[in-house]
PDB file of N, CA and C in Angstrom:
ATOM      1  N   UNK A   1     -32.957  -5.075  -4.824  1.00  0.00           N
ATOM      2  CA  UNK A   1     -32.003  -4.080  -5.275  1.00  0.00           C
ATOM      3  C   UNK A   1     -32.670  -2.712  -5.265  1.00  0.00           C
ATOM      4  N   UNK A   2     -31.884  -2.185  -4.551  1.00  0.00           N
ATOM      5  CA  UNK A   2     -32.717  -0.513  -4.292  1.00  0.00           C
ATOM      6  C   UNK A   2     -32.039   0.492  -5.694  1.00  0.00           C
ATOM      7  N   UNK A   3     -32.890   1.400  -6.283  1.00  0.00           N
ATOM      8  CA  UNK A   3     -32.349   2.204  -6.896  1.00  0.00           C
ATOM      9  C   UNK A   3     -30.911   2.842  -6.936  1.00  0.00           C
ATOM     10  N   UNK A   4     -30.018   3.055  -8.392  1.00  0.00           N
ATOM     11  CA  UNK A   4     -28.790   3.857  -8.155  1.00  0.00           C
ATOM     12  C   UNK A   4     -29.528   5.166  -8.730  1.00  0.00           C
ATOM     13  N   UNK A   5     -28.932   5.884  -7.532  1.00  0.00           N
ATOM     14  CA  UNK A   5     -29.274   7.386  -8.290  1.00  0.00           C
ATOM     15  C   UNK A   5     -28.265   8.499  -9.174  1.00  0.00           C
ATOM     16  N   UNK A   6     -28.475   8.740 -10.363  1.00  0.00           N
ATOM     17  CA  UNK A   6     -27.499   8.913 -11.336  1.00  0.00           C
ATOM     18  C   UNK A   6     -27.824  10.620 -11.492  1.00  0.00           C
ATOM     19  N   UNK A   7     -26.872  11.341 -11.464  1.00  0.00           N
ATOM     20  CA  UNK A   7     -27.118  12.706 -11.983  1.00  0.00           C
ATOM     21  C   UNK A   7     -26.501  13.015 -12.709  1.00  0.00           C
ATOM     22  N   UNK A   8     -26.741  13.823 -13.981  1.00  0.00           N
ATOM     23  CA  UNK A   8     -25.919  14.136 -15.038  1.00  0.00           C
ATOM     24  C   UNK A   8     -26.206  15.550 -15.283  1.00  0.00           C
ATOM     25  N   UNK A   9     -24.993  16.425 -16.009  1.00  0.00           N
ATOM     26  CA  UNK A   9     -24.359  17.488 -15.835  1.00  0.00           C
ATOM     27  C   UNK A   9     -23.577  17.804 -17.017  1.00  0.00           C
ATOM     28  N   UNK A  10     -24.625  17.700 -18.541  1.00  0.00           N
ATOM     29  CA  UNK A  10     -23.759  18.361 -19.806  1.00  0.00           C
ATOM     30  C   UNK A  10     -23.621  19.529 -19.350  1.00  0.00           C
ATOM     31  N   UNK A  11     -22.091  20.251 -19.145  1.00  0.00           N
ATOM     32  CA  UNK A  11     -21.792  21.464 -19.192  1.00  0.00           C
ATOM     33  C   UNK A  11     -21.006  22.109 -20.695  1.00  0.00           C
ATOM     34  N   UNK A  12     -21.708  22.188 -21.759  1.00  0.00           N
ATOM     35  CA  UNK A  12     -20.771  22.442 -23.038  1.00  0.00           C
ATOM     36  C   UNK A  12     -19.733  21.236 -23.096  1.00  0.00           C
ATOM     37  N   UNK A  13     -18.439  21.267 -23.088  1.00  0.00           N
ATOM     38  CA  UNK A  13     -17.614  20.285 -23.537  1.00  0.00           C
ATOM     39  C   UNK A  13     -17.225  19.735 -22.449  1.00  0.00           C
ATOM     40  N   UNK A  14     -18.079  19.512 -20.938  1.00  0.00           N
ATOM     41  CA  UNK A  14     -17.334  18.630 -20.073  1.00  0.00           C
ATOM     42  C   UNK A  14     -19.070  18.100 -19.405  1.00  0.00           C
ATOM     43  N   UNK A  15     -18.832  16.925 -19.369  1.00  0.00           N
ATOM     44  CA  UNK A  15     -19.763  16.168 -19.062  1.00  0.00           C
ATOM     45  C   UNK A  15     -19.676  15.593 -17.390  1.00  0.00           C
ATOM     46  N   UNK A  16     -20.148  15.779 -16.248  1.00  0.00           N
ATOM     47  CA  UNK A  16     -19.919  15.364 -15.012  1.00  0.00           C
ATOM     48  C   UNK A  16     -21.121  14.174 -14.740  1.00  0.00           C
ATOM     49  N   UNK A  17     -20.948  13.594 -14.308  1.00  0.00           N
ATOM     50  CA  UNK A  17     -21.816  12.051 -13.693  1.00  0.00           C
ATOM     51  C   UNK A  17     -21.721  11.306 -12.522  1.00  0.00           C
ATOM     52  N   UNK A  18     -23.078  12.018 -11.648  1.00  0.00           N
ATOM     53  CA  UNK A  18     -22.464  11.315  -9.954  1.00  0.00           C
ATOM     54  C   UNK A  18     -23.369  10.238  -9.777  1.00  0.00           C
ATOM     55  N   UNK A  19     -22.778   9.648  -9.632  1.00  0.00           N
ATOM     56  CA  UNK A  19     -23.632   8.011  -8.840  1.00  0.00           C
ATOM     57  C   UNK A  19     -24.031   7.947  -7.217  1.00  0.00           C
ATOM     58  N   UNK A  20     -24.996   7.833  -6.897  1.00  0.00           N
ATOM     59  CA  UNK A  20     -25.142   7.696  -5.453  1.00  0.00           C
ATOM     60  C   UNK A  20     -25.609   5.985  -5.876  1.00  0.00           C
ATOM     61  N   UNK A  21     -25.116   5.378  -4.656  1.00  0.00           N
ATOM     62  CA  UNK A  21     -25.815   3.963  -4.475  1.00  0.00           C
ATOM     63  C   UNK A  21     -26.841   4.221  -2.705  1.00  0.00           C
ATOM     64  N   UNK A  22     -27.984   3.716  -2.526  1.00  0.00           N
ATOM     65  CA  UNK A  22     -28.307   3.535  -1.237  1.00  0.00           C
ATOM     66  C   UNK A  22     -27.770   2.565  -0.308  1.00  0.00           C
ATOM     67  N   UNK A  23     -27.789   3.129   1.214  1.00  0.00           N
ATOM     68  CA  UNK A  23     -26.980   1.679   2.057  1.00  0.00           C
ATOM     69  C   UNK A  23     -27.758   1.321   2.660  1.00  0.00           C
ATOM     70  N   UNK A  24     -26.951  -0.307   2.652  1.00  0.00           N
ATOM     71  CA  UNK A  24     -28.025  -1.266   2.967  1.00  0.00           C
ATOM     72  C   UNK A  24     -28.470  -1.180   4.581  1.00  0.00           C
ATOM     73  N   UNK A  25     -29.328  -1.574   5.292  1.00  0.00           N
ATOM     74  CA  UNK A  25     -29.730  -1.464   6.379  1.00  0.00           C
ATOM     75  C   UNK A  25     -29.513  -2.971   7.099  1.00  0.00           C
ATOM     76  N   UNK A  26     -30.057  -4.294   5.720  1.00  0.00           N
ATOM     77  CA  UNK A  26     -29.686  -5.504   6.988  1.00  0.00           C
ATOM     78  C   UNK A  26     -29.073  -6.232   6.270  1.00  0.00           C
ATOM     79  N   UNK A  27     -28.146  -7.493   7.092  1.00  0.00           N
ATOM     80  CA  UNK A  27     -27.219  -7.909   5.927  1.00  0.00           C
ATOM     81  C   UNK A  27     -27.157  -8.664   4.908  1.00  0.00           C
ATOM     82  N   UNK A  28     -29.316  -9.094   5.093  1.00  0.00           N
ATOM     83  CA  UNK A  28     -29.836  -9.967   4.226  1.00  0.00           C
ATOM     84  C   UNK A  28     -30.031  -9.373   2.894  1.00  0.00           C
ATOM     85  N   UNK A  29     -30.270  -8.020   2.856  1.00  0.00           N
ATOM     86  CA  UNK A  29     -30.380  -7.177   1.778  1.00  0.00           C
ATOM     87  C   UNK A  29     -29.103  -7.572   0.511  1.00  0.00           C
ATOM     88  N   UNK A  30     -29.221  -7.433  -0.421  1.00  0.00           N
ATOM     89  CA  UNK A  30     -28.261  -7.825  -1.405  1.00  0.00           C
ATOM     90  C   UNK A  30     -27.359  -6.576  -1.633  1.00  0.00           C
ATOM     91  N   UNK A  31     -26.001  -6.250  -1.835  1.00  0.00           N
ATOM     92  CA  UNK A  31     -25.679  -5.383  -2.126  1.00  0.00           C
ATOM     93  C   UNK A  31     -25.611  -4.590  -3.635  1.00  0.00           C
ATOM     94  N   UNK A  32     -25.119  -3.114  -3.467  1.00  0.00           N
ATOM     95  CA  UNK A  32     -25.304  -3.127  -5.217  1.00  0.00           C
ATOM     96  C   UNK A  32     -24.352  -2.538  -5.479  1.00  0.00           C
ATOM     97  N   UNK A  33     -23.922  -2.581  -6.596  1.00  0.00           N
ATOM     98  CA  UNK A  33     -22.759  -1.935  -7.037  1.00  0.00           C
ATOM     99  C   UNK A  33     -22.135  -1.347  -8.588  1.00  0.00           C
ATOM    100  N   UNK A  34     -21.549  -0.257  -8.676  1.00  0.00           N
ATOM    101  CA  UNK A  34     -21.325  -0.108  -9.783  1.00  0.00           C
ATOM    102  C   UNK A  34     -19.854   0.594 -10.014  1.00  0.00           C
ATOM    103  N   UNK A  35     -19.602   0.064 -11.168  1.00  0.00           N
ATOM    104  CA  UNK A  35     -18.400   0.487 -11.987  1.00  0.00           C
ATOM    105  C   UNK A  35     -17.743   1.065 -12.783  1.00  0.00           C
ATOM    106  N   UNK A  36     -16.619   1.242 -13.296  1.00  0.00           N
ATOM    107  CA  UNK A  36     -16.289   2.005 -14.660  1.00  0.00           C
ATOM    108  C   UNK A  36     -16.805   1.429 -15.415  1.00  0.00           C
ATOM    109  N   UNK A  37     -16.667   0.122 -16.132  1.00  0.00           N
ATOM    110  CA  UNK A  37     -17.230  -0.707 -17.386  1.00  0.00           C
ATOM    111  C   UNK A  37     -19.318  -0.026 -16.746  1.00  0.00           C
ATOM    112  N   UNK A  38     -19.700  -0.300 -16.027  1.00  0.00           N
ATOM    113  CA  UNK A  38     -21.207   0.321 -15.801  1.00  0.00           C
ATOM    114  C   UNK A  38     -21.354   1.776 -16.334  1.00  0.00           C
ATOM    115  N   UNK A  39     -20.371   2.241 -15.694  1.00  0.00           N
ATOM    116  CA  UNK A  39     -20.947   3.775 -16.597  1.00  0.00           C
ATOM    117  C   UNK A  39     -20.309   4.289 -17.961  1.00  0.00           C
ATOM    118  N   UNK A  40     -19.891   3.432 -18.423  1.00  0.00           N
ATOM    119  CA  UNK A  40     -19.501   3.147 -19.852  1.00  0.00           C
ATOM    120  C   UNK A  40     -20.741   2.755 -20.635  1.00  0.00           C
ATOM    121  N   UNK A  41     -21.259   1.565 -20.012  1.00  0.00           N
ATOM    122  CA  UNK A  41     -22.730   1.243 -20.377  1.00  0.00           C
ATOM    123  C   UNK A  41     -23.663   1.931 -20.345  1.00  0.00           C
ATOM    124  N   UNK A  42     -23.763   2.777 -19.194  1.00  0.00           N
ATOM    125  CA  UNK A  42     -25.153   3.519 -19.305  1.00  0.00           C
ATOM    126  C   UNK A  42     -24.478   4.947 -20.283  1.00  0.00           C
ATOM    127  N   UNK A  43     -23.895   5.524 -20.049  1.00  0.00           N
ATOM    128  CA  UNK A  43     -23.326   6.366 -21.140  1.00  0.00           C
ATOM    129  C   UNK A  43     -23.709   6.312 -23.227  1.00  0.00           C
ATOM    130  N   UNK A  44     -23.775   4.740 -23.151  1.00  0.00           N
ATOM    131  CA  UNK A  44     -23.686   4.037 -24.121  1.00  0.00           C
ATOM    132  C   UNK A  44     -25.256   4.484 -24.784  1.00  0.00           C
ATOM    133  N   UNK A  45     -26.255   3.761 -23.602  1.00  0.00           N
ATOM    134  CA  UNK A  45     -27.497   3.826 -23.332  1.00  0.00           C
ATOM    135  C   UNK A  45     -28.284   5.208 -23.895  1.00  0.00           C
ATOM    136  N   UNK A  46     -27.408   5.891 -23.119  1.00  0.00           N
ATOM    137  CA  UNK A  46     -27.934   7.806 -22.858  1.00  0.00           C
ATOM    138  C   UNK A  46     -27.788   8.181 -24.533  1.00  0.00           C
ATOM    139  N   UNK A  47     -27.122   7.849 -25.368  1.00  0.00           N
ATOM    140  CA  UNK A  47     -26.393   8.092 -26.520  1.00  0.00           C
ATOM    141  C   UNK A  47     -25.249   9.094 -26.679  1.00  0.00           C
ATOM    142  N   UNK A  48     -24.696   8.736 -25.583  1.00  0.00           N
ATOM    143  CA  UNK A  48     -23.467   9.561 -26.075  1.00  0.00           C
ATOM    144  C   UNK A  48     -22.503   8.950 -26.685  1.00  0.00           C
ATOM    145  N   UNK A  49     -21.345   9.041 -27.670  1.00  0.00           N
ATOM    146  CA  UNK A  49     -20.783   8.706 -27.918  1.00  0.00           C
ATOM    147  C   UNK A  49     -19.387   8.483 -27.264  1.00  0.00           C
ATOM    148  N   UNK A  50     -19.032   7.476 -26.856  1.00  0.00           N
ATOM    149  CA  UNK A  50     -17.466   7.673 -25.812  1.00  0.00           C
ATOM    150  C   UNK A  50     -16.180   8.014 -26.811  1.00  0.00           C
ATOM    151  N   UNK A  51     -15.982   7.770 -27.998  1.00  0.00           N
ATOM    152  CA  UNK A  51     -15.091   7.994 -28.795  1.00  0.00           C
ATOM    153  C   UNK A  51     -14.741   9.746 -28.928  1.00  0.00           C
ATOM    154  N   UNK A  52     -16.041  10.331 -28.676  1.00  0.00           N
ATOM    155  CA  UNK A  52     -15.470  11.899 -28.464  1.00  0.00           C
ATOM    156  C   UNK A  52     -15.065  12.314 -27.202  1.00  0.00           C
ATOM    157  N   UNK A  53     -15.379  11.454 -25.921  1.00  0.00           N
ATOM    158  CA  UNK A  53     -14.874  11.821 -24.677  1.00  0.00           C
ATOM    159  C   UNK A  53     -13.550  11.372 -24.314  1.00  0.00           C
ATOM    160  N   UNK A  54     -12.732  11.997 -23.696  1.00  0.00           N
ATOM    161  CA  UNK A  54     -11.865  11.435 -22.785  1.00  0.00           C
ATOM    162  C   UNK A  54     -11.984  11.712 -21.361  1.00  0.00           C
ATOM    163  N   UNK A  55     -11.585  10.451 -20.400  1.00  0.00           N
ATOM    164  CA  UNK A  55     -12.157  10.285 -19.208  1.00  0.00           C
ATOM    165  C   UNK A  55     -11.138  11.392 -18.154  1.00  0.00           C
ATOM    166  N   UNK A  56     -11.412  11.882 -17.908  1.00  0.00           N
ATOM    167  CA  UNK A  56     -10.698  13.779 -17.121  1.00  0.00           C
ATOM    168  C   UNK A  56     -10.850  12.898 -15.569  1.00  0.00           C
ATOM    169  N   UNK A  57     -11.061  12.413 -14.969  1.00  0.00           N
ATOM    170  CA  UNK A  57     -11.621  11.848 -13.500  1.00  0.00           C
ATOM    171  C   UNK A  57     -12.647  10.873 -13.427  1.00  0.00           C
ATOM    172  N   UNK A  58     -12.501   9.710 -12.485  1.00  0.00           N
ATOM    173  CA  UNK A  58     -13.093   8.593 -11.993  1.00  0.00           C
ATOM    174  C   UNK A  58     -12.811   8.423 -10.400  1.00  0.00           C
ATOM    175  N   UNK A  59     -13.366   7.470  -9.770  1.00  0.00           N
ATOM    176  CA  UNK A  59     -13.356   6.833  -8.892  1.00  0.00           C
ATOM    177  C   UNK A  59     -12.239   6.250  -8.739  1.00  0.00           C
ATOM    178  N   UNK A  60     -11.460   5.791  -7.493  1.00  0.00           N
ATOM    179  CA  UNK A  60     -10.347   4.913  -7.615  1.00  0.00           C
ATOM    180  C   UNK A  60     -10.843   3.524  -7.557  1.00  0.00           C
ATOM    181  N   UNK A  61     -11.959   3.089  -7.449  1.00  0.00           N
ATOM    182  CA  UNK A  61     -12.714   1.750  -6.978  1.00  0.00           C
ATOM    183  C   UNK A  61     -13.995   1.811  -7.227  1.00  0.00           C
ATOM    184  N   UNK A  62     -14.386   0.548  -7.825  1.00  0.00           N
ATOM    185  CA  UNK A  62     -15.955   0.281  -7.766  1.00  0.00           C
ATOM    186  C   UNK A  62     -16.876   0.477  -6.744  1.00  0.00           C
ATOM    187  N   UNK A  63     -17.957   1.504  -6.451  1.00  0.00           N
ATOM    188  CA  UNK A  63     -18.778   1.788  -5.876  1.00  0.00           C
ATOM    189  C   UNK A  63     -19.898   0.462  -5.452  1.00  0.00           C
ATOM    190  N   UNK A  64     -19.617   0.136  -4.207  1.00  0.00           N
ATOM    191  CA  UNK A  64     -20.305  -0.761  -3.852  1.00  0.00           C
ATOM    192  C   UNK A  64     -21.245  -0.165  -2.245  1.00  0.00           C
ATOM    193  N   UNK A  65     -21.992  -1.000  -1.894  1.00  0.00           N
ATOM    194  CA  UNK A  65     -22.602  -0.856  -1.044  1.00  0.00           C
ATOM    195  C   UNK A  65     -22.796  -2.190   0.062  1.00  0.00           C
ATOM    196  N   UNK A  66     -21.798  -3.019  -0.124  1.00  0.00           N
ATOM    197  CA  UNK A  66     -21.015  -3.902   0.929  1.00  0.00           C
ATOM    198  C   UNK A  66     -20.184  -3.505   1.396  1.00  0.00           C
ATOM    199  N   UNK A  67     -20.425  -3.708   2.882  1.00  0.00           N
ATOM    200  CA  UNK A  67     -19.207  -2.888   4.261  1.00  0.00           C
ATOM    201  C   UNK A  67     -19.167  -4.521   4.966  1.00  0.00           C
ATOM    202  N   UNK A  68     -17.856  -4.002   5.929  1.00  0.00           N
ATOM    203  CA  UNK A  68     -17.886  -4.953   6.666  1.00  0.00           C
ATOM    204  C   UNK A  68     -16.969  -3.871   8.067  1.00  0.00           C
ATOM    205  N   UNK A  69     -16.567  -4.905   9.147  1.00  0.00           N
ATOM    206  CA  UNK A  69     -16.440  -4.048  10.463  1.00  0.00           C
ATOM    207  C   UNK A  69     -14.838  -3.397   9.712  1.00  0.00           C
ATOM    208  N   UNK A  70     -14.085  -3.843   8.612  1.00  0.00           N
ATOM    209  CA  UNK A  70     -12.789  -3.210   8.576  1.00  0.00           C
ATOM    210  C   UNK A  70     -13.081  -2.281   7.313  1.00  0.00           C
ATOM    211  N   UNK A  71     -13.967  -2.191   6.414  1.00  0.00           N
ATOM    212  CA  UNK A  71     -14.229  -1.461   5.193  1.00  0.00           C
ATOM    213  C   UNK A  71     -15.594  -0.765   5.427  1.00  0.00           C
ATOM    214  N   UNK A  72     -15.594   0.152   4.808  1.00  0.00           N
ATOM    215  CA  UNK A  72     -17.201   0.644   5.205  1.00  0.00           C
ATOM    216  C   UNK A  72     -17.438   0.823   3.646  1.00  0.00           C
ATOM    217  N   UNK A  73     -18.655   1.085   3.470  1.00  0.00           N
ATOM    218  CA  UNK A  73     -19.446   1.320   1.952  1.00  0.00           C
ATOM    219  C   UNK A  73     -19.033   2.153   1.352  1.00  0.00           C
ATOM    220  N   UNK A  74     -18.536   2.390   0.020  1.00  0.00           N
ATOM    221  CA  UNK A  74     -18.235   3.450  -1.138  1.00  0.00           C
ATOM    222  C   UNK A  74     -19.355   3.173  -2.138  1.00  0.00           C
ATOM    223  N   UNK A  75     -20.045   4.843  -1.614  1.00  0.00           N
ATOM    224  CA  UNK A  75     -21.605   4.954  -1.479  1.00  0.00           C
ATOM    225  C   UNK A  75     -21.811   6.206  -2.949  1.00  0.00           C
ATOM    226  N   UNK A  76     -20.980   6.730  -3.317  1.00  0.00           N
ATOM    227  CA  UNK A  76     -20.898   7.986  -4.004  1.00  0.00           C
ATOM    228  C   UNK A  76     -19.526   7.857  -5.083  1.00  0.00           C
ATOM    229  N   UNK A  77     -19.906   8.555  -6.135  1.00  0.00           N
ATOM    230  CA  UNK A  77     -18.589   8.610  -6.972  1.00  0.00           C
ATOM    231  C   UNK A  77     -19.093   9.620  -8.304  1.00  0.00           C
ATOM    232  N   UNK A  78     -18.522  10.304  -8.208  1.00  0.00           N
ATOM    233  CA  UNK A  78     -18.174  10.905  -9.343  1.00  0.00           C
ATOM    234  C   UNK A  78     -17.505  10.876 -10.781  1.00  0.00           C
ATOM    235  N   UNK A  79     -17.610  10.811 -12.107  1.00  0.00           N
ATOM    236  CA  UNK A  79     -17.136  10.685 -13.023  1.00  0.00           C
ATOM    237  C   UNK A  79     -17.164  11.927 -14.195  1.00  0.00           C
ATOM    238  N   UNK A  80     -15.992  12.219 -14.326  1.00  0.00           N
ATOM    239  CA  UNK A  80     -15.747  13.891 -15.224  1.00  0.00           C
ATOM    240  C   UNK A  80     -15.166  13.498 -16.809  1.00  0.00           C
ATOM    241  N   UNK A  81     -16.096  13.864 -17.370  1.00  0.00           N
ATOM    242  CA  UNK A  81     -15.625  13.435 -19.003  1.00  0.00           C
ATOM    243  C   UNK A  81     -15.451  15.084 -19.841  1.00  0.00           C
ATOM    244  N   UNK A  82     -14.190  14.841 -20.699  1.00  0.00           N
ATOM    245  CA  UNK A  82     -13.922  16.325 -21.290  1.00  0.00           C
ATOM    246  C   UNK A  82     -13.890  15.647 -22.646  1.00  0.00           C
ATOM    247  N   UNK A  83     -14.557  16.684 -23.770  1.00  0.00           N
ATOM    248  CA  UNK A  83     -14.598  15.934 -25.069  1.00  0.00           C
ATOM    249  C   UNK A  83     -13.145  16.832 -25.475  1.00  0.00           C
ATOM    250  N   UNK A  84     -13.341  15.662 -26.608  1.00  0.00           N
ATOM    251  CA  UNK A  84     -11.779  15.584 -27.196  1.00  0.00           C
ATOM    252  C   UNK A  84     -11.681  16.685 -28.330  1.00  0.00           C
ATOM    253  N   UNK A  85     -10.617  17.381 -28.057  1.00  0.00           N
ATOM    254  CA  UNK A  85     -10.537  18.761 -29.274  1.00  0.00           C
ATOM    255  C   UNK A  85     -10.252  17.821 -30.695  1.00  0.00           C
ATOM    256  N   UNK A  86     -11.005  18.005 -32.009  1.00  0.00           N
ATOM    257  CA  UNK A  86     -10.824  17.812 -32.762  1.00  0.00           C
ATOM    258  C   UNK A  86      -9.854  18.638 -34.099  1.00  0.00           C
ATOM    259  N   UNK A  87      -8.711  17.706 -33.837  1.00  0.00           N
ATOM    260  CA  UNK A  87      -7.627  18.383 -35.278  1.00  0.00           C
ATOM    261  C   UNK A  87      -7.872  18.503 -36.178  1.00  0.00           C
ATOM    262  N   UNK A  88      -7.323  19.214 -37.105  1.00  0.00           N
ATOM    263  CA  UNK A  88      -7.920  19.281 -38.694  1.00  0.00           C
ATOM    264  C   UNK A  88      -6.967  18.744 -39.530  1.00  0.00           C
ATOM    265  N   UNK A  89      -6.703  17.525 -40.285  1.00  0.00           N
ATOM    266  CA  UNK A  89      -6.069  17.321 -40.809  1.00  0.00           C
ATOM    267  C   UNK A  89      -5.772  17.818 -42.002  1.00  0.00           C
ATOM    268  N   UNK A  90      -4.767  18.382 -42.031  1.00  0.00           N
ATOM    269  CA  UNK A  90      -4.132  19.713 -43.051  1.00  0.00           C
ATOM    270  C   UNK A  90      -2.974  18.299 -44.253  1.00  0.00           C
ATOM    271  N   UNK A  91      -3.004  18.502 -45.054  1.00  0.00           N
ATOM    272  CA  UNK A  91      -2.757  18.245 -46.569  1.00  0.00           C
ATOM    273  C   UNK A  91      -1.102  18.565 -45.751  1.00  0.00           C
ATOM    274  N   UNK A  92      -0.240  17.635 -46.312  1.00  0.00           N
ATOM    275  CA  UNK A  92       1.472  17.778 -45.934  1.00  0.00           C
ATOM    276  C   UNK A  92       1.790  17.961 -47.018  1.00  0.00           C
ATOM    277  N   UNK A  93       2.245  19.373 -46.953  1.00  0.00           N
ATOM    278  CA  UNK A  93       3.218  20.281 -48.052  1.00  0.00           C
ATOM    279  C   UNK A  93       4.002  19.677 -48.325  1.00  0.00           C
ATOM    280  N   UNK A  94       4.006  19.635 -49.948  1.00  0.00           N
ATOM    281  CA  UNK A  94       5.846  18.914 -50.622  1.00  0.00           C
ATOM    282  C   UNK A  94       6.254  20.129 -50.942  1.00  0.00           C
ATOM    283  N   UNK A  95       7.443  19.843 -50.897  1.00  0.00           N
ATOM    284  CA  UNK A  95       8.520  21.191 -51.824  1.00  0.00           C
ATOM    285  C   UNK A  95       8.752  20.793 -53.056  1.00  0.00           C
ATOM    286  N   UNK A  96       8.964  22.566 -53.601  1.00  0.00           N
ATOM    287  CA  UNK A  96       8.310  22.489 -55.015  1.00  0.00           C
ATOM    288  C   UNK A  96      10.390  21.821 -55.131  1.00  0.00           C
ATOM    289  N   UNK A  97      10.107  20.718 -56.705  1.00  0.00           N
ATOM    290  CA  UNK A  97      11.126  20.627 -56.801  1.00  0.00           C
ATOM    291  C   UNK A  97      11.071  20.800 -58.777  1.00  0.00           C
ATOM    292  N   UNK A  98      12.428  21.727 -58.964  1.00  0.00           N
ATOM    293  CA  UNK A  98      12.559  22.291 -60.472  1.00  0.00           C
ATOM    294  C   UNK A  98      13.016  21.410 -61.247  1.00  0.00           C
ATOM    295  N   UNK A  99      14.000  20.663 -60.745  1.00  0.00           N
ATOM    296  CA  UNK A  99      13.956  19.516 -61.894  1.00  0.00           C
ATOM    297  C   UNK A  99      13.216  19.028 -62.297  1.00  0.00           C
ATOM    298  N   UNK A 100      12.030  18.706 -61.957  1.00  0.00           N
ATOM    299  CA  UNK A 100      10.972  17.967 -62.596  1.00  0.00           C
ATOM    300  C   UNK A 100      10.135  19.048 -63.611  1.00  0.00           C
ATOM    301  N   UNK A 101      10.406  20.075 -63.545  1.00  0.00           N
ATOM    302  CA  UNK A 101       9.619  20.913 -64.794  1.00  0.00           C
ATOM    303  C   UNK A 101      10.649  21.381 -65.775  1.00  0.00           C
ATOM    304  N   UNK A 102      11.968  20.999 -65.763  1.00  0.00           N
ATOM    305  CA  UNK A 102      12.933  21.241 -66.748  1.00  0.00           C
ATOM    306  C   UNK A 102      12.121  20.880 -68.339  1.00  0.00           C
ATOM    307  N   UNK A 103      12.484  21.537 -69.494  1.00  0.00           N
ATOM    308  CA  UNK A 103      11.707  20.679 -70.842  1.00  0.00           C
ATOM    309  C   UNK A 103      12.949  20.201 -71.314  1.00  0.00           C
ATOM    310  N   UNK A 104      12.704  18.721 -71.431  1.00  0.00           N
ATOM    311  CA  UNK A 104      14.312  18.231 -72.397  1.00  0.00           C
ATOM    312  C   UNK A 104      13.636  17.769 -73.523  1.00  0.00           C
ATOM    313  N   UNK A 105      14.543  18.671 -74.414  1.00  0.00           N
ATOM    314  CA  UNK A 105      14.406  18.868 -75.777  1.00  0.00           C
ATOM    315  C   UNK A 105      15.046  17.609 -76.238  1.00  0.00           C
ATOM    316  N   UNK A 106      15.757  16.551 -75.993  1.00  0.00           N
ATOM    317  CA  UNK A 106      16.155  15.714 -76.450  1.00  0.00           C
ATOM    318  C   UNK A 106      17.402  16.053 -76.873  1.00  0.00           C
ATOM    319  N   UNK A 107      18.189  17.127 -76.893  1.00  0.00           N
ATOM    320  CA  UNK A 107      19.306  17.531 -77.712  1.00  0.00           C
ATOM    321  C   UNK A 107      20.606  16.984 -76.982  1.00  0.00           C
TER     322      UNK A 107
END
């Protein structure tokens, strides 16, 4: 298994991640390959947290490095992560209501 080569690209709140895989030369060589669930993992690894990202762009297909004479190798892929704007959860206003501060005198 030949090296995947991984480049990463914190830009402030958008995170980019390109995968190169190498191609194989003979067909005894094993192929290699990687995926969404893979770069979920190594992500994992790196310590980022995925719960603040949302995934902005992927690959349409697992990056492999098995071809044949009708498919050729998907050798490269890119993955674009944008972190998630955090809301502030604000306190839900009641309306003031006056009956409840009436004083009953009992009369």
């Amino acid at each position: 298994m030949k090296k995947i080569a991984i480049i990463k690209k914190d830009e402030g709140d958008k995170l980019t991640v390109t995968v190169k895989l190498a191609k194989r030369q003979y067909a005894r060589e094993a192929p290699d390959s990687f995926s969404n669930s893979d770069m979920l993992e190594y992500l994992k690894q790196e310590g980022y947290l995925l719960e603040e990202y949302e995934n902005e762009e992927m690959p349409r297909s697992e990056l492999t490095s098995y071809d044949t004479k009708a498919r050729d190798p998907i050798l490269e892929g890119t993955w674009v992560f944008k972190k998630k704007k955090k809301s502030l959860n604000k306190d839900k206003s009641q309306s003031y209501n006056k009956s409840k501060t009436k004083n009953n005198t009992g009369d």
